[in-house]
C-alpha atoms as a PDB file:
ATOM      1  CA  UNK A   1      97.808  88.306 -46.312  1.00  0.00           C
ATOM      2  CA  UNK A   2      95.451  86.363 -49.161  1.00  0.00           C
ATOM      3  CA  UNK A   3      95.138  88.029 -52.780  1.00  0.00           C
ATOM      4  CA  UNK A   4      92.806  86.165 -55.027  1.00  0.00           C
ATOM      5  CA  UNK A   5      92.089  89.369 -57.782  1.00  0.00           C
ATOM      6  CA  UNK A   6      90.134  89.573 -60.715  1.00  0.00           C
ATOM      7  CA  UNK A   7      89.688  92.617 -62.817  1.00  0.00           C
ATOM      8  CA  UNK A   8      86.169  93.628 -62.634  1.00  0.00           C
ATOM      9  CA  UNK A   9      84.521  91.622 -59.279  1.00  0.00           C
ATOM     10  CA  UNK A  10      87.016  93.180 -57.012  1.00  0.00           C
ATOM     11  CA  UNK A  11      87.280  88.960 -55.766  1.00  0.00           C
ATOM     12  CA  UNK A  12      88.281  90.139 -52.396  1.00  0.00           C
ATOM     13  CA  UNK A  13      90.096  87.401 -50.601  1.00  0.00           C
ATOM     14  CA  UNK A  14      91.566  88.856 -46.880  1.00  0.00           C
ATOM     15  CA  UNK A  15      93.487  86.412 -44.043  1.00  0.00           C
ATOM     16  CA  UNK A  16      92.945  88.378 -41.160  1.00  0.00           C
ATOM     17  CA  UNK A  17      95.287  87.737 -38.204  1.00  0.00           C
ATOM     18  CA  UNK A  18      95.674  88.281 -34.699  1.00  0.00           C
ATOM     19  CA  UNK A  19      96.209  92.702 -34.180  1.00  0.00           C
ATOM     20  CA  UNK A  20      95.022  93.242 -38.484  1.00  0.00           C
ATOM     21  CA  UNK A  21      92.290  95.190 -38.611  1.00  0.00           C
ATOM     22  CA  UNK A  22      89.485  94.427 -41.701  1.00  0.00           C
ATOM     23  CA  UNK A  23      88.455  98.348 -42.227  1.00  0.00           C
ATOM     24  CA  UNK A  24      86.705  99.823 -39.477  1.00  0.00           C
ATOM     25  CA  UNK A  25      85.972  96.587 -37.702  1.00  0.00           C
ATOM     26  CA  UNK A  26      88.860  95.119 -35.335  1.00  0.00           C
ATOM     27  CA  UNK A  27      89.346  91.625 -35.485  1.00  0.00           C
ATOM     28  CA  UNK A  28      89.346  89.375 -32.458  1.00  0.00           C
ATOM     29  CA  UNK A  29      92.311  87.854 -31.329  1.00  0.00           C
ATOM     30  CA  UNK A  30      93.499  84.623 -32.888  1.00  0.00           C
ATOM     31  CA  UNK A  31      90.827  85.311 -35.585  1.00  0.00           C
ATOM     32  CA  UNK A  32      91.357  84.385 -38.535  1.00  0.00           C
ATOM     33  CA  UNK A  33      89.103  84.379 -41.849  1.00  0.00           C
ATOM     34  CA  UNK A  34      88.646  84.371 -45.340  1.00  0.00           C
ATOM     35  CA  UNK A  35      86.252  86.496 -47.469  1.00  0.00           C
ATOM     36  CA  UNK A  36      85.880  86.196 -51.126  1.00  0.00           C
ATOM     37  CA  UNK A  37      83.690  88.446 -53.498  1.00  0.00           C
ATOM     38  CA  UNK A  38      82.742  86.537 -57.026  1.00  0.00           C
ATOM     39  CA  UNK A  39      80.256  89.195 -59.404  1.00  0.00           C
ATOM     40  CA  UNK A  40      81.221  87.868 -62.436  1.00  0.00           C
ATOM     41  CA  UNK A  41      81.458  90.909 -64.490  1.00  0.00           C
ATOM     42  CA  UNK A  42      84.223  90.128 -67.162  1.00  0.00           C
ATOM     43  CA  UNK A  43      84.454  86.515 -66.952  1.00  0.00           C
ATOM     44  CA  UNK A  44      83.458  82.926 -64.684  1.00  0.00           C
ATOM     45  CA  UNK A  45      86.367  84.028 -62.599  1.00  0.00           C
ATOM     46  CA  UNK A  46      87.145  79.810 -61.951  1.00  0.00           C
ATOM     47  CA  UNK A  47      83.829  78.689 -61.278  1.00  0.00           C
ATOM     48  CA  UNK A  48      83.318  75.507 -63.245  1.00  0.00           C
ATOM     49  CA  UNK A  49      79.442  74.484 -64.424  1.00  0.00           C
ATOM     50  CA  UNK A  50      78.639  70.884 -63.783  1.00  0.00           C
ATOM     51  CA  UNK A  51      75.497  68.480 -64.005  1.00  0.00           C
ATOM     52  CA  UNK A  52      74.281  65.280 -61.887  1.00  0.00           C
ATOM     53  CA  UNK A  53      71.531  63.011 -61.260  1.00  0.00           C
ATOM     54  CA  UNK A  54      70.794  61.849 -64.768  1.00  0.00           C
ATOM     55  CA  UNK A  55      72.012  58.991 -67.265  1.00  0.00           C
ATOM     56  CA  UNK A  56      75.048  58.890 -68.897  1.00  0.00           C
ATOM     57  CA  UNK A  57      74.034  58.698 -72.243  1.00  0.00           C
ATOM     58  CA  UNK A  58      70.695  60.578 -73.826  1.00  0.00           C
ATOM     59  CA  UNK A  59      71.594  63.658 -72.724  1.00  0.00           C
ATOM     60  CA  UNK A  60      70.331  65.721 -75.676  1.00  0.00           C
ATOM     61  CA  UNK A  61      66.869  65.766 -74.291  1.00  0.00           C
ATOM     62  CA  UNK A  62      68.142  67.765 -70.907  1.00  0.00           C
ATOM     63  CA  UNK A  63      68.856  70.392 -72.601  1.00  0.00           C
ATOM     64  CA  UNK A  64      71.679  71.155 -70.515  1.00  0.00           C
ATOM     65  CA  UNK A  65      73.740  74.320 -70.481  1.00  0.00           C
ATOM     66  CA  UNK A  66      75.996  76.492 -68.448  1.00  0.00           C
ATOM     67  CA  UNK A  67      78.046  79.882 -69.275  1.00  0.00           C
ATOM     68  CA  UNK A  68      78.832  83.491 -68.727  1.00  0.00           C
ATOM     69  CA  UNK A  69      75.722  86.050 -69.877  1.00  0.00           C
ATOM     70  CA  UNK A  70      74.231  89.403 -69.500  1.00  0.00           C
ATOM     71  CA  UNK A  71      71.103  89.755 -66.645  1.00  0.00           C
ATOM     72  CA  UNK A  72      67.923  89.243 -68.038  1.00  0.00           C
ATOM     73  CA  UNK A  73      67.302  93.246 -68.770  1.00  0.00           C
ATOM     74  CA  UNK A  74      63.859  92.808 -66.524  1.00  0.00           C
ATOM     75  CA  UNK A  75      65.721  92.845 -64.321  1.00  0.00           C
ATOM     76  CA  UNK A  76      66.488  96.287 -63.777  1.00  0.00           C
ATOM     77  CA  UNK A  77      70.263  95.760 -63.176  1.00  0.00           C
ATOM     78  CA  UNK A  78      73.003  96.038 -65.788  1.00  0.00           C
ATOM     79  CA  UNK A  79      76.044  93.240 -65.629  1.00  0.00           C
ATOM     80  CA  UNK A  80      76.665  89.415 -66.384  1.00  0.00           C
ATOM     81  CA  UNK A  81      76.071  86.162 -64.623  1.00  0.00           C
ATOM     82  CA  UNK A  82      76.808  82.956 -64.347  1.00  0.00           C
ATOM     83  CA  UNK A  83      73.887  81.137 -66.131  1.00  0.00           C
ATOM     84  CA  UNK A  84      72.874  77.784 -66.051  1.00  0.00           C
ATOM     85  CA  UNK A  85      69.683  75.647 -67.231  1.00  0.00           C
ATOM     86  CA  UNK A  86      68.863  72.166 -67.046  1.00  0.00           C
ATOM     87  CA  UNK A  87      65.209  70.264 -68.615  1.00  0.00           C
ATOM     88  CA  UNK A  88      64.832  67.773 -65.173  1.00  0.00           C
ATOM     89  CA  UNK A  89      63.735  64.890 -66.760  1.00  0.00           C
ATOM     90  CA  UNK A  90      64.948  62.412 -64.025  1.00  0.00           C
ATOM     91  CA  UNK A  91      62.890  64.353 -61.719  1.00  0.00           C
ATOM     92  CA  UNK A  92      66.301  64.646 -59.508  1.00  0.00           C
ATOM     93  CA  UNK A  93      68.432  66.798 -61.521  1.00  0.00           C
ATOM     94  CA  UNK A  94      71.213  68.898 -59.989  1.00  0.00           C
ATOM     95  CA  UNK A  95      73.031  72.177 -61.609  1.00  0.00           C
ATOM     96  CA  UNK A  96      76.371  73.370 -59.745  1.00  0.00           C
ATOM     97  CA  UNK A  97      79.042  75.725 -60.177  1.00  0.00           C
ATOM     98  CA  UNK A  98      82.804  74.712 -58.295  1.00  0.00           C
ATOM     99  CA  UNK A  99      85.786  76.309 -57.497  1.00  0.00           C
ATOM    100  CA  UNK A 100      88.422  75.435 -55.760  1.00  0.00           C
ATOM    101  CA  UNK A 101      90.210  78.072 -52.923  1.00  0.00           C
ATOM    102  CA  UNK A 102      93.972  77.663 -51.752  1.00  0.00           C
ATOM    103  CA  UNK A 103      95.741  79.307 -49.189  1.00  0.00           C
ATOM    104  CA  UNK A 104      94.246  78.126 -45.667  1.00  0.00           C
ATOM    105  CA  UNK A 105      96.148  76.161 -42.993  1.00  0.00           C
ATOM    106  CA  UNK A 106      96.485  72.886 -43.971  1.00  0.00           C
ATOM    107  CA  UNK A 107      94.494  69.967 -42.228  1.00  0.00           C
ATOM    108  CA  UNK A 108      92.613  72.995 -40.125  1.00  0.00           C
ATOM    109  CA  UNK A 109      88.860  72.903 -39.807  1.00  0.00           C
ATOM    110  CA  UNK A 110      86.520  75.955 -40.734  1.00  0.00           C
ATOM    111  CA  UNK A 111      83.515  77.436 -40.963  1.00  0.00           C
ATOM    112  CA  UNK A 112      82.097  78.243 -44.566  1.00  0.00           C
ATOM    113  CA  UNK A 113      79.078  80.315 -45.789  1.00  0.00           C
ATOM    114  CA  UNK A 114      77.051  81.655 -48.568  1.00  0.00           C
ATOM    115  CA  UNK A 115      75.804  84.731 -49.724  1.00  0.00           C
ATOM    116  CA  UNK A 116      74.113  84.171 -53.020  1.00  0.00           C
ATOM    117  CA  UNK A 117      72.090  86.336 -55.447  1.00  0.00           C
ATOM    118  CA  UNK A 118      70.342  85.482 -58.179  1.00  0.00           C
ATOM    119  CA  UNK A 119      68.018  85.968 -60.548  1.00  0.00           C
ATOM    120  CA  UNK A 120      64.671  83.572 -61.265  1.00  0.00           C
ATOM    121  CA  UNK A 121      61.782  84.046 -62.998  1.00  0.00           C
ATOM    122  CA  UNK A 122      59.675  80.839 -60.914  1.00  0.00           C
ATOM    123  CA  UNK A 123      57.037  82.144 -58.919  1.00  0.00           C
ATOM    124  CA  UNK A 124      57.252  80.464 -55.171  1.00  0.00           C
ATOM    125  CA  UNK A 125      53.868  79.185 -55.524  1.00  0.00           C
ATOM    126  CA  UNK A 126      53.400  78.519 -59.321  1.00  0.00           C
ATOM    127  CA  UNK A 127      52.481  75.092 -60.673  1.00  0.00           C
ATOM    128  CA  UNK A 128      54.127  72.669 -62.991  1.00  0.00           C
ATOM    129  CA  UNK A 129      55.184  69.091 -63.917  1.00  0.00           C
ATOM    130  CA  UNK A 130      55.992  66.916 -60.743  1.00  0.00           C
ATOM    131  CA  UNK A 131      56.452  70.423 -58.423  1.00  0.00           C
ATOM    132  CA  UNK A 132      56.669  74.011 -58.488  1.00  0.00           C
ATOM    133  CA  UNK A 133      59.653  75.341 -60.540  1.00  0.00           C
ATOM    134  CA  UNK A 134      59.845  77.599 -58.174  1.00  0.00           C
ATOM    135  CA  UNK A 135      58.961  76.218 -54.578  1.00  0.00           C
ATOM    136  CA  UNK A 136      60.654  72.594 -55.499  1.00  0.00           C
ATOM    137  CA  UNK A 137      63.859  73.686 -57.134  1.00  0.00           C
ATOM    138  CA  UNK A 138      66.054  74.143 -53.770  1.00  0.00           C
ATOM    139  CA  UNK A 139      69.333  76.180 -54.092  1.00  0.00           C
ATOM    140  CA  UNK A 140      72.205  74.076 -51.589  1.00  0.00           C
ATOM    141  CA  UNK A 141      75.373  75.524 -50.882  1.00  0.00           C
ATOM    142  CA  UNK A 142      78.629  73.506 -49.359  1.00  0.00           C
ATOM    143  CA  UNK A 143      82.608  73.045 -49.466  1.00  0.00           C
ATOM    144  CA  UNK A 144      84.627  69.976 -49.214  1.00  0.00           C
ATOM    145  CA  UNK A 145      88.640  68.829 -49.549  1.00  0.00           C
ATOM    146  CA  UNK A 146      88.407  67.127 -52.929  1.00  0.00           C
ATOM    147  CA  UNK A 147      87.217  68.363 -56.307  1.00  0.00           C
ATOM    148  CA  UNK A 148      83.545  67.208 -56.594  1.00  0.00           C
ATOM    149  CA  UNK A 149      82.628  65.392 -59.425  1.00  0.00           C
ATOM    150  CA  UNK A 150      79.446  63.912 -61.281  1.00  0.00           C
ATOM    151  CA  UNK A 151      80.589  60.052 -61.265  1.00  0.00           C
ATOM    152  CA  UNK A 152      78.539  57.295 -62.875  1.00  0.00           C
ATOM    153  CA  UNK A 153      76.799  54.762 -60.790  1.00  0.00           C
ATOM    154  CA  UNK A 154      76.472  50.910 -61.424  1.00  0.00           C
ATOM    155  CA  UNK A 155      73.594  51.876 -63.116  1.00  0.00           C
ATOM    156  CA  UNK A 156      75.032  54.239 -65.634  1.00  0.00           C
ATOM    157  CA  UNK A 157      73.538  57.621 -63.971  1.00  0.00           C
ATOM    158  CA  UNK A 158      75.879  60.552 -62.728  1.00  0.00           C
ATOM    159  CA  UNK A 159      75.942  60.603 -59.093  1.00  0.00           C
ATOM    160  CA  UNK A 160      78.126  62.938 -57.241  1.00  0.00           C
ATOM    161  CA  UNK A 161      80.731  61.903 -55.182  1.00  0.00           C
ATOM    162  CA  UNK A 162      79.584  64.155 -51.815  1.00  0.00           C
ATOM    163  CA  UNK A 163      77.020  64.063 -49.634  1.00  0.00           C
ATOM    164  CA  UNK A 164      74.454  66.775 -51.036  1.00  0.00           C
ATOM    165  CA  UNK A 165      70.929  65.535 -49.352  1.00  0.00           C
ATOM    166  CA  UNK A 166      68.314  65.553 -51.770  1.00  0.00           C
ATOM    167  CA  UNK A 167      66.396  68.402 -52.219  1.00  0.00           C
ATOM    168  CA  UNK A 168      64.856  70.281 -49.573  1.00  0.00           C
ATOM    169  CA  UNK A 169      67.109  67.820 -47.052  1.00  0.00           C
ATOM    170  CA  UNK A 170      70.601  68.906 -46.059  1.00  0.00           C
ATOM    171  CA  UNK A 171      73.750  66.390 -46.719  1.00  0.00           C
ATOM    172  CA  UNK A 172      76.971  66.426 -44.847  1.00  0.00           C
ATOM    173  CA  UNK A 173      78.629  68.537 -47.441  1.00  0.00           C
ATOM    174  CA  UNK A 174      75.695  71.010 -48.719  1.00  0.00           C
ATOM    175  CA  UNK A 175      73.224  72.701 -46.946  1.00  0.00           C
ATOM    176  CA  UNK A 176      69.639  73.944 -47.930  1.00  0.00           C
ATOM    177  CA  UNK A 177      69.716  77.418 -48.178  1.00  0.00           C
ATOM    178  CA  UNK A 178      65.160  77.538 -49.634  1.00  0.00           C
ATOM    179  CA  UNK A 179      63.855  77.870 -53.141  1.00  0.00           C
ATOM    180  CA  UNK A 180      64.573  79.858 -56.186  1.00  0.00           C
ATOM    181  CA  UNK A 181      60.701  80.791 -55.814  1.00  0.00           C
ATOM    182  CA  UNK A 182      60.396  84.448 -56.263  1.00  0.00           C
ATOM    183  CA  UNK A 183      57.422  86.822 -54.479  1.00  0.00           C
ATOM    184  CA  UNK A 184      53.758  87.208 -56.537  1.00  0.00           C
ATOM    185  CA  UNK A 185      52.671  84.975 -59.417  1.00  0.00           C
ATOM    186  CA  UNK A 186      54.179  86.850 -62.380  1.00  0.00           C
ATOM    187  CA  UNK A 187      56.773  84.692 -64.024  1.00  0.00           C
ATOM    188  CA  UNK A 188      59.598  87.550 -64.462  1.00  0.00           C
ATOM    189  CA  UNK A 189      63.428  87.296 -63.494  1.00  0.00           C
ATOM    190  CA  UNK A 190      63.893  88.855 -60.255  1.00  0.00           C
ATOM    191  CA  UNK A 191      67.360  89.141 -58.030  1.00  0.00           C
ATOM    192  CA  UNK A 192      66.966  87.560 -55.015  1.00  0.00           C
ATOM    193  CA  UNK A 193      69.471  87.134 -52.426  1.00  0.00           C
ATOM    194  CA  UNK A 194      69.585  83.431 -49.855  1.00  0.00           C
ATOM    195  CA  UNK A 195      72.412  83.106 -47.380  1.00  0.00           C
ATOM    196  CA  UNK A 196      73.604  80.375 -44.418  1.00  0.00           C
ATOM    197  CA  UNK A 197      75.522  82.858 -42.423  1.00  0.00           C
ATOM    198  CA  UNK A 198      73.802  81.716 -39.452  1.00  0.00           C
ATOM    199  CA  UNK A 199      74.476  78.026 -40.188  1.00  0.00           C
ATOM    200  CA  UNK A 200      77.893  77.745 -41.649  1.00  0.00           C
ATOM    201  CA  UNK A 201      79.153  74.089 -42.437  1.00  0.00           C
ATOM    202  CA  UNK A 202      82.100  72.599 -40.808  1.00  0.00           C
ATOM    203  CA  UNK A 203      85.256  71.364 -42.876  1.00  0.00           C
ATOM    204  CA  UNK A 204      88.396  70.168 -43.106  1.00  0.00           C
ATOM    205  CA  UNK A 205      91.258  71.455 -45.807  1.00  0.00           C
ATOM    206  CA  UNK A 206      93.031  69.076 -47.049  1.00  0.00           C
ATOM    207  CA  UNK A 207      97.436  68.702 -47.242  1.00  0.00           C
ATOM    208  CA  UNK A 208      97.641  71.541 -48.627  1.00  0.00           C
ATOM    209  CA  UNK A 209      95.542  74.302 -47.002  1.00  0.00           C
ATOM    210  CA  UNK A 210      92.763  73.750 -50.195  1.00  0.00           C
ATOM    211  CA  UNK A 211      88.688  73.448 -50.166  1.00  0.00           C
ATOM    212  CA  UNK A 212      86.608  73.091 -53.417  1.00  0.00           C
ATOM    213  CA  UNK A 213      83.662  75.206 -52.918  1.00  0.00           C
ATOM    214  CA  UNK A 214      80.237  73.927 -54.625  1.00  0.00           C
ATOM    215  CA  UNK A 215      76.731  75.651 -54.624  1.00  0.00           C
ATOM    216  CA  UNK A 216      73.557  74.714 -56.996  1.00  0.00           C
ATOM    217  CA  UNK A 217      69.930  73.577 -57.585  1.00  0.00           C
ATOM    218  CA  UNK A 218      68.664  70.402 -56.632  1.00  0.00           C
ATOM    219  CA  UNK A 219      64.837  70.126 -58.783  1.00  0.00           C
ATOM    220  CA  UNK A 220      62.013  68.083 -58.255  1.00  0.00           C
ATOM    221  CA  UNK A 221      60.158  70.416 -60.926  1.00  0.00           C
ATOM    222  CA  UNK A 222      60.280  68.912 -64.046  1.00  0.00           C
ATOM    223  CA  UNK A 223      60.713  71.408 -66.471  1.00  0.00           C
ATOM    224  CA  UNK A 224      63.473  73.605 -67.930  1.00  0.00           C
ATOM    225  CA  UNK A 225      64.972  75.663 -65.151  1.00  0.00           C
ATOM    226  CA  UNK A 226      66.706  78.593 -66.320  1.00  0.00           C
ATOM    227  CA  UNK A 227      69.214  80.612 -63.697  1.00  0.00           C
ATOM    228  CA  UNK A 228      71.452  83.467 -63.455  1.00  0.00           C
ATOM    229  CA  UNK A 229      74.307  83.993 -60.764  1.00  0.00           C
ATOM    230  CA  UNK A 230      74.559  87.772 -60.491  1.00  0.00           C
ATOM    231  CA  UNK A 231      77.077  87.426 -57.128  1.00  0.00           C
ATOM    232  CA  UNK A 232      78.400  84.916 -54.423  1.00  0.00           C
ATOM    233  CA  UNK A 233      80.157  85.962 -51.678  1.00  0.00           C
ATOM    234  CA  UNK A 234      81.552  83.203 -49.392  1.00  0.00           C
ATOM    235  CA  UNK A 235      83.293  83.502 -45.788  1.00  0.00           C
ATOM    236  CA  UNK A 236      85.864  81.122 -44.595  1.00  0.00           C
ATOM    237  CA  UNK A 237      86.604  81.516 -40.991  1.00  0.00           C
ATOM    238  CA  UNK A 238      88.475  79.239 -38.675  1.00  0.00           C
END
């Protein structure tokens, strides 16, 4: 049996076996699956902020920026967040959160997926600089066996060191999962919710029974994008 607690989110994390029930619901034979619960209420609970696709040095002007913070009170919901905001000048820029998860079978593929809420203020179909901020910044989702990092290139920009796609366009290690776009034309932070249940990606832990998991925002609006995390629930099955 998995324990990964935190005070406040409840971070559920359950190996369910062959004849273990997970509440009401019986689990199939030779099942067996992970389910974590992040809602960030006390603290970032491991989830590291990051930044890619953008130079090295001149930073300043990016405005970049990551932490833990209340919901916007328009909201309507009480709590803290993850937040994270970014000014895409390179007209590429990604904005991820990582963590890394331990206790798997080692060398053992699985299936991983998202369940992500949020909250953004970008209208789906609003205007701005190069794209919509809200129909052109594209939230992506993925896991992989080594810690993903923001590397510089030959020509001194921060790459990552997975396969993300760009964009709207899946990679190997991150899938789409839409826009941060939210309903009407009112610019107003709103929770909404995106998910890959029905498309999990396929991966391999490493020695030691470990995945990093990664999700973010991959812009080609750009302005300042400003986001808040509210929850991220994530399902590990083999």
């Amino acid at each position: 049996m998995l324990k990964e607690l935190n005070m406040k989110s409840m971070i559920g994390v359950f190996m369910l076996l062959a004849a273990v029930g997970c509440t009401e619901t019986p689990v199939p034979e030779g099942e067996e699956r992970m389910e974590l619960n992040y809602t960030f209420e006390q603290d970032m609970e491991g989830w590291q902020g990051g930044f890619s696709d953008l130079p090295t040095e001149g930073q300043d002007i990016y405005e970049l920026d990551y932490g833990h913070r209340p919901l916007p009170e328009e909201t309507g919901q009480q709590g803290n967040a993850l937040f994270i905001q970014g000014h895409n000048r390179s007209d590429d820029l990604f904005m991820f959160f990582k963590r890394q998860i331990n206790g798997l079978q080692p060398n053992t593929q699985y299936e991983v997926s998202f369940e992500i809420e949020l909250a953004s203020q970008y209208p789906e179909e609003s205007f701005g600089i190069g794209g919509s901020p809200g129909g052109s910044v594209f939230l992506k989702a993925g896991a992989v066996n080594y810690e993903p990092l923001a590397e510089p290139d030959a020509d001194g920009y921060l790459q990552m060191n997975l396969d993300k796609g760009n964009q709207a366009a899946d990679g190997a290690d991150m899938y789409d999962m839409g826009t941060v776009g939210i309903e009407g034309e009112e610019f107003a932070y709103t929770l909404i919710s995106r998910q890959n249940i029905n498309r999990p990606l396929r991966v391999y832990t490493d020695d030691q029974g470990s995945l990093w998991l990664i999700f973010g925002t991959d812009s080609g609006f750009e302005g300042l994008t400003e986001l808040y995390y509210n929850s991220v629930k994530v399902n590990v099955k083999k």
